[in-house]
Protein backbone atom coordinates (compact mmCIF):
# COMPACT_ATOMS: atom_id res chain seq x y z
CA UNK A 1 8.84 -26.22 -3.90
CA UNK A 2 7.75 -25.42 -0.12
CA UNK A 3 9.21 -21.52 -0.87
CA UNK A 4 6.59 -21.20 -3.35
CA UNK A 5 3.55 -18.94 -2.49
CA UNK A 6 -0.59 -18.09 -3.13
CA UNK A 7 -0.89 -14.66 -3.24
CA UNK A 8 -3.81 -12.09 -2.99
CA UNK A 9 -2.90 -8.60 -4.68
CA UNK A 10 -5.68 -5.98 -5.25
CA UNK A 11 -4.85 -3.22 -7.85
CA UNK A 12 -3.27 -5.69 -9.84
CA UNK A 13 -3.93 -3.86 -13.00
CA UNK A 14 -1.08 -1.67 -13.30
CA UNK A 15 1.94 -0.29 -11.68
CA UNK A 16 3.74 -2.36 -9.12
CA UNK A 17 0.55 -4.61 -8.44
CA UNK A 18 1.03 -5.83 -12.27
CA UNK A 19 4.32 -5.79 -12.09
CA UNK A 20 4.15 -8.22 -9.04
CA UNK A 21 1.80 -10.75 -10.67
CA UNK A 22 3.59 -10.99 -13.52
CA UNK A 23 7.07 -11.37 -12.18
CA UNK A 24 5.61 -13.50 -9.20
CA UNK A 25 4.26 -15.73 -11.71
CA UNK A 26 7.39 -16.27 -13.71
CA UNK A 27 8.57 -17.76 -10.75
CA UNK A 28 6.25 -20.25 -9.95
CA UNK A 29 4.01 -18.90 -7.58
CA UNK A 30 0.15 -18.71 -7.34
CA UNK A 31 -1.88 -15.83 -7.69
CA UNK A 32 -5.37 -14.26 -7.28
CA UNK A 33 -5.27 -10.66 -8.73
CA UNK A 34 -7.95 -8.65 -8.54
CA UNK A 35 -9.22 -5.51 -10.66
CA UNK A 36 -12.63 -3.38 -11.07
CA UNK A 37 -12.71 -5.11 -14.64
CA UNK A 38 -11.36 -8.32 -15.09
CA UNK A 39 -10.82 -7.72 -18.83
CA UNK A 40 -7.36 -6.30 -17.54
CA UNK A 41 -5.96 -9.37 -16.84
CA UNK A 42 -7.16 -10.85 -20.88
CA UNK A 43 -3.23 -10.84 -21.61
CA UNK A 44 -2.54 -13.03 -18.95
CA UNK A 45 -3.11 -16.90 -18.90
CA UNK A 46 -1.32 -19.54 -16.60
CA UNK A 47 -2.93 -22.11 -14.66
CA UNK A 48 -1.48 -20.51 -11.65
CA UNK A 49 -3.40 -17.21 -11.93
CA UNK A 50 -6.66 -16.45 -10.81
CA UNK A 51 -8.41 -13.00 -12.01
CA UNK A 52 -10.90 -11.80 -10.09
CA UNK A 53 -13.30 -8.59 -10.39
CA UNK A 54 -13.69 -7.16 -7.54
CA UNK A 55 -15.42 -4.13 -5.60
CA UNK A 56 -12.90 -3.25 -2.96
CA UNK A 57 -15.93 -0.64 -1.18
CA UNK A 58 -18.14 -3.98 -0.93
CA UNK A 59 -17.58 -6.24 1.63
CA UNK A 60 -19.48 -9.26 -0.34
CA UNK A 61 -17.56 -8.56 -3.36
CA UNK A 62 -14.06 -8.91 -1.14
CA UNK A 63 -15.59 -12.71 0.64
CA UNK A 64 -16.51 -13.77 -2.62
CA UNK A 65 -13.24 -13.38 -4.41
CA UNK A 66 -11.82 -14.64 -1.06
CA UNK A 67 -13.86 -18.00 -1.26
CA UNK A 68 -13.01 -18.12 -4.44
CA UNK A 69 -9.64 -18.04 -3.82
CA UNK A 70 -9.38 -20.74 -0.99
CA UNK A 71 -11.58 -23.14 -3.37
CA UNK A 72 -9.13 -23.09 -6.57
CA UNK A 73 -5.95 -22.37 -4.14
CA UNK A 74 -6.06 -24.60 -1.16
CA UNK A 75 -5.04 -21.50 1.01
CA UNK A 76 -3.53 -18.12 1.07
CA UNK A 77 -0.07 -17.51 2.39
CA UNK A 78 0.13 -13.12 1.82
CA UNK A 79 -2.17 -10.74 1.01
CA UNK A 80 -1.02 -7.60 -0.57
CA UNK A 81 -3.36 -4.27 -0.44
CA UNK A 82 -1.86 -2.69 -3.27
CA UNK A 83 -4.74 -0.87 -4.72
CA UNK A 84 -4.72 2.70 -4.27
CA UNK A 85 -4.54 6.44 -6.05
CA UNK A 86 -3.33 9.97 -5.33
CA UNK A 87 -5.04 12.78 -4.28
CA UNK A 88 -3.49 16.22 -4.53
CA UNK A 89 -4.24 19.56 -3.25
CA UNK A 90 -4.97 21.77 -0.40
CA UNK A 91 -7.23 20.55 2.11
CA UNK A 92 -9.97 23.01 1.86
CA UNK A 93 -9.72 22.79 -1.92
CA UNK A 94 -10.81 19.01 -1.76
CA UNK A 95 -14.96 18.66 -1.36
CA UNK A 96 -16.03 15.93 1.01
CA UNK A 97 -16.44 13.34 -1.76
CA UNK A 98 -12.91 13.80 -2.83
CA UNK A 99 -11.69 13.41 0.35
CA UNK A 100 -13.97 10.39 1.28
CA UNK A 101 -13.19 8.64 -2.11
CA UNK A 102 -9.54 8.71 -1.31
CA UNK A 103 -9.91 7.38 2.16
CA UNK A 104 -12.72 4.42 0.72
CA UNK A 105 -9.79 3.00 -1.57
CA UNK A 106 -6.59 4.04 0.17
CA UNK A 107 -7.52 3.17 3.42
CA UNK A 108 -10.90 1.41 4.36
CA UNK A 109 -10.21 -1.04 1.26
CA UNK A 110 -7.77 -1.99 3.57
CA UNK A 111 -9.64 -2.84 6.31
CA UNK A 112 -12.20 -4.59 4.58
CA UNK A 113 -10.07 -6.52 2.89
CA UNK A 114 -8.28 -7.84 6.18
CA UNK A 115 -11.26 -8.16 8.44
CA UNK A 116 -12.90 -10.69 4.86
CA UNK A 117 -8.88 -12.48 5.03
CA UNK A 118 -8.63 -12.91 8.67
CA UNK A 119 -10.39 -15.80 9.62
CA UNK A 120 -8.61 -17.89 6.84
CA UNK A 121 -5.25 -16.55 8.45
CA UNK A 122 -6.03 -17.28 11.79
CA UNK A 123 -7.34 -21.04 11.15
CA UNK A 124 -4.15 -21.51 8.84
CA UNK A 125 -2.25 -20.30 12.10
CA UNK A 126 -0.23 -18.45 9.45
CA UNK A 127 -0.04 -15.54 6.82
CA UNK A 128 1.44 -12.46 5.89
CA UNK A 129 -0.40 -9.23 5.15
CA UNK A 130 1.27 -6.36 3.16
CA UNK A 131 -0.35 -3.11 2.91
CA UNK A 132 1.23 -0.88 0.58
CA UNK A 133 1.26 2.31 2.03
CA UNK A 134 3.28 5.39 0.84
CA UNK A 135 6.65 6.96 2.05
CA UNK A 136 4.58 10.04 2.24
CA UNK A 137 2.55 8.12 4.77
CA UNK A 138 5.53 8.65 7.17
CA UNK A 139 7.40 11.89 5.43
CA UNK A 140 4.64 13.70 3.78
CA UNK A 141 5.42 15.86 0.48
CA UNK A 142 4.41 19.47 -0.38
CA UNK A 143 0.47 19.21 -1.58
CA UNK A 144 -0.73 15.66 -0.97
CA UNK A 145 -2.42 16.39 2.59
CA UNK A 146 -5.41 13.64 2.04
CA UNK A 147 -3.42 11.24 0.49
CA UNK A 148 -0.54 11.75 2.94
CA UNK A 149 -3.70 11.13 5.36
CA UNK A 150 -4.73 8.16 4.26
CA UNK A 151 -1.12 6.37 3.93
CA UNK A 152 -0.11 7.59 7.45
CA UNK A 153 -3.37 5.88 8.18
CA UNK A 154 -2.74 2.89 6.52
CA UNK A 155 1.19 2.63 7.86
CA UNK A 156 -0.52 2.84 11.69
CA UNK A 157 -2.82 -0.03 11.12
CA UNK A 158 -0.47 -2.16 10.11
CA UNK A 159 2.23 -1.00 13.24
CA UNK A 160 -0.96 -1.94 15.30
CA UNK A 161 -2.10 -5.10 13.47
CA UNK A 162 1.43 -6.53 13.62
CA UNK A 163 1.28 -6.49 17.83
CA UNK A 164 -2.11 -7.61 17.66
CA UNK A 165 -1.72 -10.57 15.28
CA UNK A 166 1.72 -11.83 16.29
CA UNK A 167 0.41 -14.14 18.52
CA UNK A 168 -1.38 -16.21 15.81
CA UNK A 169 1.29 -16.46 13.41
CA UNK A 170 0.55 -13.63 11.32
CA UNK A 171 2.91 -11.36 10.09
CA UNK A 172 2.24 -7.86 9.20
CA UNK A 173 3.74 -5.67 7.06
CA UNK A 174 3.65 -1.71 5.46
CA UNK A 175 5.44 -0.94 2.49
CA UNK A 176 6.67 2.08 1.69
CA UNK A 177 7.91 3.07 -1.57
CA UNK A 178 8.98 6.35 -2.88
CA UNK A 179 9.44 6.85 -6.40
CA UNK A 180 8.96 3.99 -8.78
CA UNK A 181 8.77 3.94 -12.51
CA UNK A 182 4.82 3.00 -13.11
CA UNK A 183 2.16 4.82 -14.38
CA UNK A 184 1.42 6.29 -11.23
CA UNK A 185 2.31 9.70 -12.08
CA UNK A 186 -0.51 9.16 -15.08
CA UNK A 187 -4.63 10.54 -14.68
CA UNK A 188 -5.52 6.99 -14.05
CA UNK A 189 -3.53 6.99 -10.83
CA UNK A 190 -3.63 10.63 -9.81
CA UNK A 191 -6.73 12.69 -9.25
CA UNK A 192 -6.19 16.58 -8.25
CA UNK A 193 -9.13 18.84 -6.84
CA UNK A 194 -11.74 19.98 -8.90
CA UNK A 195 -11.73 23.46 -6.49
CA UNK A 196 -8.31 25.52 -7.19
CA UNK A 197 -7.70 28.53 -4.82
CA UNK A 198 -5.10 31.08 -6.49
CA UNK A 199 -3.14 31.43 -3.22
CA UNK A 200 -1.94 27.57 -3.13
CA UNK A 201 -0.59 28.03 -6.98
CA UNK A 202 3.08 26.99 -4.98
CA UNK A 203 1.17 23.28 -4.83
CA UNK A 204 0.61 22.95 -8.57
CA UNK A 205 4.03 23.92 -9.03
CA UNK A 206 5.21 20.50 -6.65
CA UNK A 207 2.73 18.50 -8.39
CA UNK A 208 4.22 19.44 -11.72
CA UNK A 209 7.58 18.23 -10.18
CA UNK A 210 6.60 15.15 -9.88
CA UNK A 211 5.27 14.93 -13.32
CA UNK A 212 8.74 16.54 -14.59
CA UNK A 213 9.75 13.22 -13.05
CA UNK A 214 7.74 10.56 -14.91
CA UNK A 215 10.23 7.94 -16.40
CA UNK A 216 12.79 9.37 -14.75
CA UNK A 217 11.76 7.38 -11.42
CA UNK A 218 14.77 5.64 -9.45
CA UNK A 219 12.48 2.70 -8.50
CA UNK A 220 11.92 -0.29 -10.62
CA UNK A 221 9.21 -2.55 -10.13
CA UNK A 222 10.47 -5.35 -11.75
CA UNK A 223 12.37 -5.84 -8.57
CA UNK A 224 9.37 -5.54 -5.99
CA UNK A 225 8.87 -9.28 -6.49
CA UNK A 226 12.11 -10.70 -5.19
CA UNK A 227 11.67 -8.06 -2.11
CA UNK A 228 8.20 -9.71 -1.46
CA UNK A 229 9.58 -13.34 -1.67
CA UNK A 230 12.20 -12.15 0.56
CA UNK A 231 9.96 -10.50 2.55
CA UNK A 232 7.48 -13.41 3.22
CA UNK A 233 10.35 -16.12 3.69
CA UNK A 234 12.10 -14.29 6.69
CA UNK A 235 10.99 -15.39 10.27
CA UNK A 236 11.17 -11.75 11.72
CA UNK A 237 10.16 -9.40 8.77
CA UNK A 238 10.05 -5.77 9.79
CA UNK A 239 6.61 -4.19 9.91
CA UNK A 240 8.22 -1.26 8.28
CA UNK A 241 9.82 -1.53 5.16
CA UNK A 242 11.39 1.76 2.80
CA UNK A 243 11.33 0.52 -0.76
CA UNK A 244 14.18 2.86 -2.80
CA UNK A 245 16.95 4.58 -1.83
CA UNK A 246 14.91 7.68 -2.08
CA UNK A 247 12.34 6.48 0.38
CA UNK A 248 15.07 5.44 2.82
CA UNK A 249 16.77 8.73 2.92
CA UNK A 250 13.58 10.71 2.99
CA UNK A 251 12.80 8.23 6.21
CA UNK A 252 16.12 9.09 7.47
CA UNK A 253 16.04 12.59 7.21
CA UNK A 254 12.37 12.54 9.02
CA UNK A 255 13.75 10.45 11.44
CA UNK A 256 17.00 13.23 12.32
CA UNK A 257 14.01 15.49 12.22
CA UNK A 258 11.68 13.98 14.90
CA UNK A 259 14.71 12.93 17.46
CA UNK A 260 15.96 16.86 17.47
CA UNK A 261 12.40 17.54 18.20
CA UNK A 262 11.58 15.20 20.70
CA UNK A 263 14.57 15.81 22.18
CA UNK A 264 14.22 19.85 22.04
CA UNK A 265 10.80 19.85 23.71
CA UNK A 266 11.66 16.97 26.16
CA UNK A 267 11.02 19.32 29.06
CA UNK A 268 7.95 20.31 28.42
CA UNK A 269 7.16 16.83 27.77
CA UNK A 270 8.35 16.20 31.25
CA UNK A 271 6.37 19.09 33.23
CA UNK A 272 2.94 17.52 32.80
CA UNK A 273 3.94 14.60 34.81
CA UNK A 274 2.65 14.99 38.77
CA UNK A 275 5.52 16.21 41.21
């Protein structure tokens, strides 16, 4: 069937990114998955799937599984940076490694990743890139500042990399979920500062929130899949997209937000111009 797909999907271990392969393969389409080990994926066997282990901070490691990709595959219609973890705390309780760890996966994974896929993309004349980004990379939460960081980060790159590659076919697009029921909310997912400062005790009581929340998540990512297809079928896909109702309204609300500010300061925005 011409509707049917080769994907790429990093962090396709757990959460949404397994939750993807495996509904994406029920339905006939091709995937490359990768993971740090590729022992995750011993569960899963179909001629259609392609595990690869893969170093997402190594740009060799990223071509490779690339190649590899385009050699069983034929081509690669949509990549999907999935692969990602939280960070929480307050800034100056996060060290420089914690901070630079987040960004390495969240973010410059990213980039990596796209600069390695690009030049398949651009001599298909076609592709679509999702980056999974965060809805707290565009309506941050109480004490995820760096991870926040890092999403808003990765939601601007792809704003920018949709003008940019437009021209050649290639579609861009940021995701951004809110609450889904994974294991995100579990240690493997979620890393919190080593460094705890008494005075920002208010953030541990948000981050238990969030925990209060586990299984109780309005998301389900058994759904994702069919809101990919979708996604990748339409002609003029948006660039952003709010997966969950909660992520919508917290995207609303920011958006009420920003207009009443904009529009408050709108003289002062106006006095800097010349006379």
């Amino acid at each position: 069937m011409d509707n049917l797909k080769v994907w790429y999907i990093t962090g396709s271990s757990k959460g949404i990114g397994r939750s993807l392969v495996k509904q994406l393969l029920s339905k006939g389409h091709k995937i490359a998955a990768t993971s740090r080990q590729v022992s995750a994926f011993s569960d899963i066997a179909s001629e259609n799937f392609l595990p690869l282990e893969v170093d997402l901070t190594n740009d060799k490691s990223i071509a490779a599984s690339l190649e590899k990709t385009i050699n069983t595959f034929g081509k690669i219609d949509a990549i999907v940076n999935n692969a990602g973890y939280g960070i929480g705390g307050a800034i100056e309780e996060l060290s420089e490694q914690e901070i630079n760890d987040n960004f390495n996966i969240n973010f410059f994974a990213v980039v990596k990743v796209i600069q390695q896929a690009l030049p398949y993309l651009r001599n298909q004349r076609s592709g679509h890139i999702i980056n999974i980004s965060s809805i707290a990379g565009f309506a941050p939460g109480l004490g995820w500042s760096i991870y926040s960081s890092a999403k808003f980060a990765v939601t601007g790159l792809s704003e920018a990399l949709s003008v940019d590659l437009k021209p050649l076919n290639i579609n861009v697009t940021a995701i951004l979920p809110g609450l889904f029921r994974t294991n995100f909310a579990k240690p493997d997912s979620i890393a919190f500062s080593e460094k705890q400062i008494d005075e920002y005790s208010f953030l541990r009581a948000a981050h238990q929130r969030m925990y209060d929340l586990d299984g109780k998540q309005l998301g389900n990512p058994d759904k994702v899949a069919d809101t990919f297809i979708e996604l990748v079928s339409n002609q003029n896909p948006p660039t952003l997209l709010f997966l969950g109702s909660d992520a919508h309204k917290r995207a609303t609300n920011k958006m009420a937000q920003l207009s009443q500010e904009i529009e408050q300061w709108k003289t002062v925005s106006f006095s800097t111009d010349f006379e």
